[in-house]
Protein backbone atom coordinates (compact mmCIF):
# COMPACT_ATOMS: atom_id res chain seq x y z
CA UNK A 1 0.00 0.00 0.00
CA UNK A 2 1.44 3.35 -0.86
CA UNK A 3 1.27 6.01 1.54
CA UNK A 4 -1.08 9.65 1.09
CA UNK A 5 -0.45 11.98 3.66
CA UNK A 6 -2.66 15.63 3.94
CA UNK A 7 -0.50 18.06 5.88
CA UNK A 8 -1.67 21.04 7.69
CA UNK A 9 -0.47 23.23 10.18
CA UNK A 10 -2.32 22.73 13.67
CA UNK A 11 -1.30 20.25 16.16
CA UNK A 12 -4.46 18.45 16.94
CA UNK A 13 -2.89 15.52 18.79
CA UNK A 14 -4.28 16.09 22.31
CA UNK A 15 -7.59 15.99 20.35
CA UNK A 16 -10.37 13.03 20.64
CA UNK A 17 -10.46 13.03 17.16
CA UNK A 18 -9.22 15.31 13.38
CA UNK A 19 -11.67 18.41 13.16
CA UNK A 20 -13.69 18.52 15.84
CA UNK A 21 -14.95 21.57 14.74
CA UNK A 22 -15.88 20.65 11.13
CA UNK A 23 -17.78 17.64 10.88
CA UNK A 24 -18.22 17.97 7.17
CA UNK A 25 -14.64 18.35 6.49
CA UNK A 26 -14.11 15.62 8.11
CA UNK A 27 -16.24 13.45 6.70
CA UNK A 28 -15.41 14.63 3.15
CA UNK A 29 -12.12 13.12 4.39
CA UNK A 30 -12.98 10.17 5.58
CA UNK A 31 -14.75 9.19 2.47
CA UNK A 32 -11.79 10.02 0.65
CA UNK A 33 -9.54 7.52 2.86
CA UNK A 34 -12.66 4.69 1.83
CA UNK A 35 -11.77 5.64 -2.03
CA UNK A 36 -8.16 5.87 -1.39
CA UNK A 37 -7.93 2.20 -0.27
CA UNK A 38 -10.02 0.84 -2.57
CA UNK A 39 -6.57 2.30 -4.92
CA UNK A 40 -4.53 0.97 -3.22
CA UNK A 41 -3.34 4.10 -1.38
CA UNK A 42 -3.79 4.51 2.74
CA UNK A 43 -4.46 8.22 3.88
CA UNK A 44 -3.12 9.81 7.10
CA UNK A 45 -3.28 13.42 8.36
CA UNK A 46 -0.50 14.77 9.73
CA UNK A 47 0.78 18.28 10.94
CA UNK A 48 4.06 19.29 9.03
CA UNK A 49 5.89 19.57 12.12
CA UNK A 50 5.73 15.55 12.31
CA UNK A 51 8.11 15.61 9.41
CA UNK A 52 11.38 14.57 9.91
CA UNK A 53 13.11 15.74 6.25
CA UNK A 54 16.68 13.77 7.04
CA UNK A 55 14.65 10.28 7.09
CA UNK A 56 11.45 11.66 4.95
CA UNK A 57 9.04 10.24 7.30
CA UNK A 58 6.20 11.23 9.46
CA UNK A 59 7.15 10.42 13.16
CA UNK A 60 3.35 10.21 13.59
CA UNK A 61 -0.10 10.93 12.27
CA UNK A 62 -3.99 10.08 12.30
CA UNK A 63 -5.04 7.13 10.48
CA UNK A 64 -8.88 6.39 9.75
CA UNK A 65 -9.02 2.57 10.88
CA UNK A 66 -12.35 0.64 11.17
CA UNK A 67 -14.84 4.07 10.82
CA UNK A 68 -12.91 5.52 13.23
CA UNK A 69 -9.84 7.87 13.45
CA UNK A 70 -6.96 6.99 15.49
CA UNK A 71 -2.83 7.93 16.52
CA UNK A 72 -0.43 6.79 14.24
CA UNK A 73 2.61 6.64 16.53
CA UNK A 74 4.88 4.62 13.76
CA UNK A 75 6.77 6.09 11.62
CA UNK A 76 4.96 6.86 8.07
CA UNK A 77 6.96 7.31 4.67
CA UNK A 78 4.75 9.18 2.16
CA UNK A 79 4.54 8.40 -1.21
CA UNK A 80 1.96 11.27 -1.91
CA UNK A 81 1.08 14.74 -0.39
CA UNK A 82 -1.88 16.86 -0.35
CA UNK A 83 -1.22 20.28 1.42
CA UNK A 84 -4.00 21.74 3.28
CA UNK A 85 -1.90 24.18 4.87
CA UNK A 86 -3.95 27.72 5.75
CA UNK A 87 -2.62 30.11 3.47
CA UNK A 88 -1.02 32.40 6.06
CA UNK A 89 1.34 29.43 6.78
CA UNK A 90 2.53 29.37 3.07
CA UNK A 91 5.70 31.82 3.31
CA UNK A 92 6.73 30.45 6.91
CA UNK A 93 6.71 26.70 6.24
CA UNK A 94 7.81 27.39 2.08
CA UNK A 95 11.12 25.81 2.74
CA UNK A 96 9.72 22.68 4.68
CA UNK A 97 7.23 22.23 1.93
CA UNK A 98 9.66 22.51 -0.70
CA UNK A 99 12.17 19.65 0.67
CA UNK A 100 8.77 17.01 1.11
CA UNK A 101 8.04 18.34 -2.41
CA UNK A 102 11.65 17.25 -3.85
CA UNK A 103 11.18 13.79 -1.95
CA UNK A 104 7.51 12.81 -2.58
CA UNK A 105 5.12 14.19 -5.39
CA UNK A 106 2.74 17.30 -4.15
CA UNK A 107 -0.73 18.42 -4.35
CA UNK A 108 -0.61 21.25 -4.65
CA UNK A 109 3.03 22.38 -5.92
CA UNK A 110 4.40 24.41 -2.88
CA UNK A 111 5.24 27.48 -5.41
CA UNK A 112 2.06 27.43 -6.42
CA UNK A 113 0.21 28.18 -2.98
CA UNK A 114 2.63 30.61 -2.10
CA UNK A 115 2.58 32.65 -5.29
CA UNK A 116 -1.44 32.51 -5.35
CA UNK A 117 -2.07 31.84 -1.82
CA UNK A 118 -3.17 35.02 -0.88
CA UNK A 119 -5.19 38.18 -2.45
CA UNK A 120 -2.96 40.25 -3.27
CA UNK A 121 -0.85 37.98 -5.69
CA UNK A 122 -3.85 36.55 -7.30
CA UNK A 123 -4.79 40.39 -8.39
CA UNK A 124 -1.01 41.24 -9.53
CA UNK A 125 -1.30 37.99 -11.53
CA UNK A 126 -5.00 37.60 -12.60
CA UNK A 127 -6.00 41.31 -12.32
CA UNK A 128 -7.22 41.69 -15.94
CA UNK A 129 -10.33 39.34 -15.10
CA UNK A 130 -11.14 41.01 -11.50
CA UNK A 131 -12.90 44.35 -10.30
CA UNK A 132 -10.07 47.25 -9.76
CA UNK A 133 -8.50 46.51 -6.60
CA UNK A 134 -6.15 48.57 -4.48
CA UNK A 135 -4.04 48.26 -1.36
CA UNK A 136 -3.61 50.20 1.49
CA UNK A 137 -0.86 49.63 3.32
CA UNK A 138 -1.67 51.77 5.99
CA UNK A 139 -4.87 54.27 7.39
CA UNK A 140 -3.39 57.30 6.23
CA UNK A 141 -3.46 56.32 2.55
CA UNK A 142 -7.11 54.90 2.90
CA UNK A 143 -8.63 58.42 1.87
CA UNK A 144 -6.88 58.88 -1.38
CA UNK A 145 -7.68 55.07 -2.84
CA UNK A 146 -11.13 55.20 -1.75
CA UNK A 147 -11.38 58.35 -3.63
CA UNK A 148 -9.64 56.42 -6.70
CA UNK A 149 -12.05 53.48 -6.53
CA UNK A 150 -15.46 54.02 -8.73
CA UNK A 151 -18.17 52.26 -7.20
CA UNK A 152 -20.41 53.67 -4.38
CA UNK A 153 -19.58 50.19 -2.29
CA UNK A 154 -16.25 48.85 -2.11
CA UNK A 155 -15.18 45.69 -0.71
CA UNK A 156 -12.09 46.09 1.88
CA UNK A 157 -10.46 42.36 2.53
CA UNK A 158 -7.67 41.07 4.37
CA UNK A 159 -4.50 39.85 2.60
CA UNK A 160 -4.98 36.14 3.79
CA UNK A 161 -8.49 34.62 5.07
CA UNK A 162 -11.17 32.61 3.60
CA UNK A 163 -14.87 32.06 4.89
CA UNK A 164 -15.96 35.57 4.39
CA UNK A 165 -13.94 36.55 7.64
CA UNK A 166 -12.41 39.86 8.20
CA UNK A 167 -14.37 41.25 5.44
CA UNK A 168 -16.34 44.88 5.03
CA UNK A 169 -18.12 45.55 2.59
CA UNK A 170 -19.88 49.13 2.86
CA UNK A 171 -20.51 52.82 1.30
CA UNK A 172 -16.93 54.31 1.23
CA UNK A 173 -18.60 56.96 3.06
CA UNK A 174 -19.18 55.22 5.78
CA UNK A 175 -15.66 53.40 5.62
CA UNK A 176 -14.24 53.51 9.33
CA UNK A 177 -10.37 52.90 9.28
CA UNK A 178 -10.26 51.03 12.49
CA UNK A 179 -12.49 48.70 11.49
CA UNK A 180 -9.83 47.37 8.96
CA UNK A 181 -6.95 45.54 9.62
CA UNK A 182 -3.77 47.11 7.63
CA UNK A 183 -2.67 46.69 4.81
CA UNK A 184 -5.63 45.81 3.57
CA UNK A 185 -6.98 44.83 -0.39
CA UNK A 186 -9.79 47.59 -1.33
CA UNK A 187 -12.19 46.42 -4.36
CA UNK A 188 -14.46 47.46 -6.15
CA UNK A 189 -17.66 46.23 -5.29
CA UNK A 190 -19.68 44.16 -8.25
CA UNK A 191 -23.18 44.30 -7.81
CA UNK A 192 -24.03 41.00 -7.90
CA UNK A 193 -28.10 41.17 -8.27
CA UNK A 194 -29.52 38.55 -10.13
CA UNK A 195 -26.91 35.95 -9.68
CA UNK A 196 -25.78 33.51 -12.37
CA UNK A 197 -27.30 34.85 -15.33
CA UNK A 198 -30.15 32.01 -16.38
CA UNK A 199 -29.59 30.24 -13.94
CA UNK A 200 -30.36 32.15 -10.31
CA UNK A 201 -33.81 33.38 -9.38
CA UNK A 202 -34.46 37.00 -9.96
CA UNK A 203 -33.16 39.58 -8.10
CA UNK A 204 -30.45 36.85 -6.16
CA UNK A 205 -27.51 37.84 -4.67
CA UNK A 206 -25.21 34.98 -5.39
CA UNK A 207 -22.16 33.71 -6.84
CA UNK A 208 -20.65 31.13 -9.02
CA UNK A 209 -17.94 29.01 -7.51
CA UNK A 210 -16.00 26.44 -10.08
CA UNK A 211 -13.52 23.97 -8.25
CA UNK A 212 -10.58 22.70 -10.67
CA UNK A 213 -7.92 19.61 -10.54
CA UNK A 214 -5.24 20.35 -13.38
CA UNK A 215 -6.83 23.08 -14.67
CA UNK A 216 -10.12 21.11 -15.32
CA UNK A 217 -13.46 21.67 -13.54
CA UNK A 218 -14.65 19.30 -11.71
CA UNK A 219 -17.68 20.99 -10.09
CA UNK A 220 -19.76 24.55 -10.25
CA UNK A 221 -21.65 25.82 -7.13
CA UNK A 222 -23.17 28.76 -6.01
CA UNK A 223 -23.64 30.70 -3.15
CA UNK A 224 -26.93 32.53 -2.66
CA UNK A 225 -26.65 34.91 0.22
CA UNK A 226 -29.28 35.68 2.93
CA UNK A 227 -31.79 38.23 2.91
CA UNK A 228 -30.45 41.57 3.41
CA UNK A 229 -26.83 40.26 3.56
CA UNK A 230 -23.95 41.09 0.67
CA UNK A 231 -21.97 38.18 1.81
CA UNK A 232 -22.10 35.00 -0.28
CA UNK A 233 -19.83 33.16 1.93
CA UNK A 234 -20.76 29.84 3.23
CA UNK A 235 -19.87 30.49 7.10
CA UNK A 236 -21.80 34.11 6.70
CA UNK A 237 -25.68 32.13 6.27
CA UNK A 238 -25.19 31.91 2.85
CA UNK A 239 -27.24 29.23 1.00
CA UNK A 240 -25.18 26.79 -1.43
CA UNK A 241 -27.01 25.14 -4.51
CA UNK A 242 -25.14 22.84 -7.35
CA UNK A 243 -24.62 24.17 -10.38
CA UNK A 244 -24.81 22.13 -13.63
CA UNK A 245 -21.88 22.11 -15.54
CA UNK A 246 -24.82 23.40 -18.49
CA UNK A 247 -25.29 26.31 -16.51
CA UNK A 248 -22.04 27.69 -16.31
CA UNK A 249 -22.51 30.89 -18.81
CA UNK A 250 -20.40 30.65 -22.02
CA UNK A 251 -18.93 34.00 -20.82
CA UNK A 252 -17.61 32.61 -17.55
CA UNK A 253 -16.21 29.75 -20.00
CA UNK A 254 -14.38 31.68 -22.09
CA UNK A 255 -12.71 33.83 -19.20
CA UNK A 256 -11.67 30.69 -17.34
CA UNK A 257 -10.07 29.45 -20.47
CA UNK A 258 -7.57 32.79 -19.71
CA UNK A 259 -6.79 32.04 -16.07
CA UNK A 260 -6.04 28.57 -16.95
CA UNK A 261 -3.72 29.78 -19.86
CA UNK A 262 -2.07 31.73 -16.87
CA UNK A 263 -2.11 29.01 -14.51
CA UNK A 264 -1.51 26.05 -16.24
CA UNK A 265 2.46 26.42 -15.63
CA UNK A 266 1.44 24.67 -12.34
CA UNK A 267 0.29 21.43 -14.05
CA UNK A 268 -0.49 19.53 -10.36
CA UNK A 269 -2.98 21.86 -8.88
CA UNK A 270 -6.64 22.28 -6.94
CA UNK A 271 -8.36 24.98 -6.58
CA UNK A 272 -11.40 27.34 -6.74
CA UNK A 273 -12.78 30.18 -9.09
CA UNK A 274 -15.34 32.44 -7.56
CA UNK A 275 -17.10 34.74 -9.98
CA UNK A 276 -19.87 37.73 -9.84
CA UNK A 277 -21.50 38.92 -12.60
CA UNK A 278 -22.19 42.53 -13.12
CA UNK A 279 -26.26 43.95 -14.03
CA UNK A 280 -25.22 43.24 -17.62
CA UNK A 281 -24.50 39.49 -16.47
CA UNK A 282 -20.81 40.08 -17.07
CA UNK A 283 -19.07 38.18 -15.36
CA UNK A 284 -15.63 39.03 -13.04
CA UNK A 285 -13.43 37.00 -10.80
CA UNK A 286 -13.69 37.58 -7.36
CA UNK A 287 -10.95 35.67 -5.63
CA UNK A 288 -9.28 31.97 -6.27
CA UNK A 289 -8.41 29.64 -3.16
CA UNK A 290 -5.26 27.72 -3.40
CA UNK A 291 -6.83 24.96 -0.58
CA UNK A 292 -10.55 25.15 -1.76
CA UNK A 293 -12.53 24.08 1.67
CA UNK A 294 -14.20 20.20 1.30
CA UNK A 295 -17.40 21.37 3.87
CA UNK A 296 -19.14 22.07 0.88
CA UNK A 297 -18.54 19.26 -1.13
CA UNK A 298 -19.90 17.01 1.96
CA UNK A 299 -23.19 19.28 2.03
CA UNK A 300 -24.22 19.48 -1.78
CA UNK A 301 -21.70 17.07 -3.67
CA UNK A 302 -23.20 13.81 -5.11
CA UNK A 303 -21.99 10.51 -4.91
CA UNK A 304 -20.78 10.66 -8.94
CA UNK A 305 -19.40 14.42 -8.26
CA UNK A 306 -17.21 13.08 -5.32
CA UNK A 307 -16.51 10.00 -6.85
CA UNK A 308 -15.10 12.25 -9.62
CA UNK A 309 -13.11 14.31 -7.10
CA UNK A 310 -11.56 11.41 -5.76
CA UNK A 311 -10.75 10.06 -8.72
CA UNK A 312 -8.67 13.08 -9.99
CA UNK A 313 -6.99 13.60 -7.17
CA UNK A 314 -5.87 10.31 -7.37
CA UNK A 315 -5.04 10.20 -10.90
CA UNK A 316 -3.24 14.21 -10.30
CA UNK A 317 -0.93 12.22 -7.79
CA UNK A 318 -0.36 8.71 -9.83
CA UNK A 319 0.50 10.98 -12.90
């Protein structure tokens, strides 16, 4: 049996079990470790700090034995890796990531999370697709790029963070500086009525998520944000529907065809596309995740669509 370890950053081993907080996660996981043996292939978690790089072994990890997790306290030499590091680890364990990646084939290539891991690199290097976007490294230069941005809302986000967290979105107007945490990503703000464009109900604030393995989509969802609310995010009450690969608008097609001609110098990769579309149903990218979160995938994925995701990841790694 060959050996797949997912690395992340926490150290979780005085815990009754992996992610106690996220149950969906976790089972996401788990069914992953049923798929993965049915390959041939035995899955272990395992915080990076487990890693001894002179032997290129795990000293210990969790193991998902008889529907149950439990310690790992022999030593584990992985044949695969999937990094679910958070993206604010990505510069300070680069170097450890880059000797496991030299011993043991990666998913996803450690240049390729730390280049595109975090907001401000993905508008530097996809910024042509994506609403005008500004930083502020400080308060004092707050007033000047507000002024510069167009739209009546902007969107103010933190340089790393996922989930919606950290975020304002609000008049510039009524912009407070010490509500934001500096230096900070200002963008414009897309409308976003109406959703996916023949494909949300009327008047629906939601987005269009697409989640990729080597550059090919695997499955669309959107987002459809509460009453009342401008967040789409998941962990902010937002609702999350499937989207049929038929649904996905031609124009969203044609722009990811772009950001894959960009990205596809990174040939093992996963990640995630999120895209608003504009009154005129234009369509913009909003942000791209490096780790994209398996929660959802637990909730609203079908047996075939994680089958599929299974499978790729699999094959991404075999390859």
């Amino acid at each position: 049996m060959k050996s797949l370890v997912i690395i992340y950053s926490e150290d979780d081993w005085n815990k009754k079990t992996v992610l106690e907080n996220n149950p969906h996660t976790r089972q996401t996981i788990e069914n992953l470790c049923k798929y993965s043996i049915k390959h041939g292939i035995t899955l272990y978690r395992a915080n990076i700090e487990w890693y001894n790089s002179d032997k290129n072994i795990f000293k210990k990890a969790w193991g998902f034995k008889n529907k149950q997790w439990a310690k790992i306290n022999s030593f584990i030499k992985p044949d695969f890796i999937l990094d679910k590091l958070s993206g604010k680890q990505d510069y300070k364990m680069f170097d450890n990531k880059i000797t496991l990646s030299k011993k043991t084939v990666m998913l996803n290539n450690p240049l390729f999370r730390t280049m595109l891991g975090n907001k401000l690199s993905q508008y530097l290097c996809l910024g042509e697709f994506m609403p005008k976007s500004f930083l502020a490294m400080q308060e004092n230069e707050l007033p000047s790029i507000l002024k510069k941005a167009k739209t009546k809302k902007i969107v103010a986000k933190p340089i790393y963070g996922s989930g919606g967290f950290g975020i304002t979105i609000e008049e510039k107007n009524k912009i407070k500086n010490n509500s934001l945490n500096f230096p900070v990503i200002i963008q414009e703000f897309i409308e976003g009525k109406g959703g996916i464009p023949r494909f949300s109900a009327k008047n629906e604030l939601a987005d269009l998520r697409i989640v990729f393995i080597n550059h090919k989509p695997i499955y669309a969802l959107s987002r459809i944000a509460q009453k009342d609310s401008l967040f789409t995010n998941f962990h902010q009450g937002a609702k999350v529907v499937l989207v049929p690969q038929k649904s996905i608008p031609q124009s969203v097609k044609n722009l990811v065809k772009k950001i894959i001609c960009k990205l596809s110098i990174y040939p093992k990769s996963n990640y995630s596309l999120d895209f608003m579309f504009d009154r005129n149903g234009n369509p913009y990218l909003i942000e791209m995740n490096t780790s994209p979160g398996l929660d959802l995938l637990d909730i609203i994925g079908t047996k075939k669509i994680k089958d599929r995701y299974f499978s790729e990841i699999i094959k991404s790694l075999n390859d």
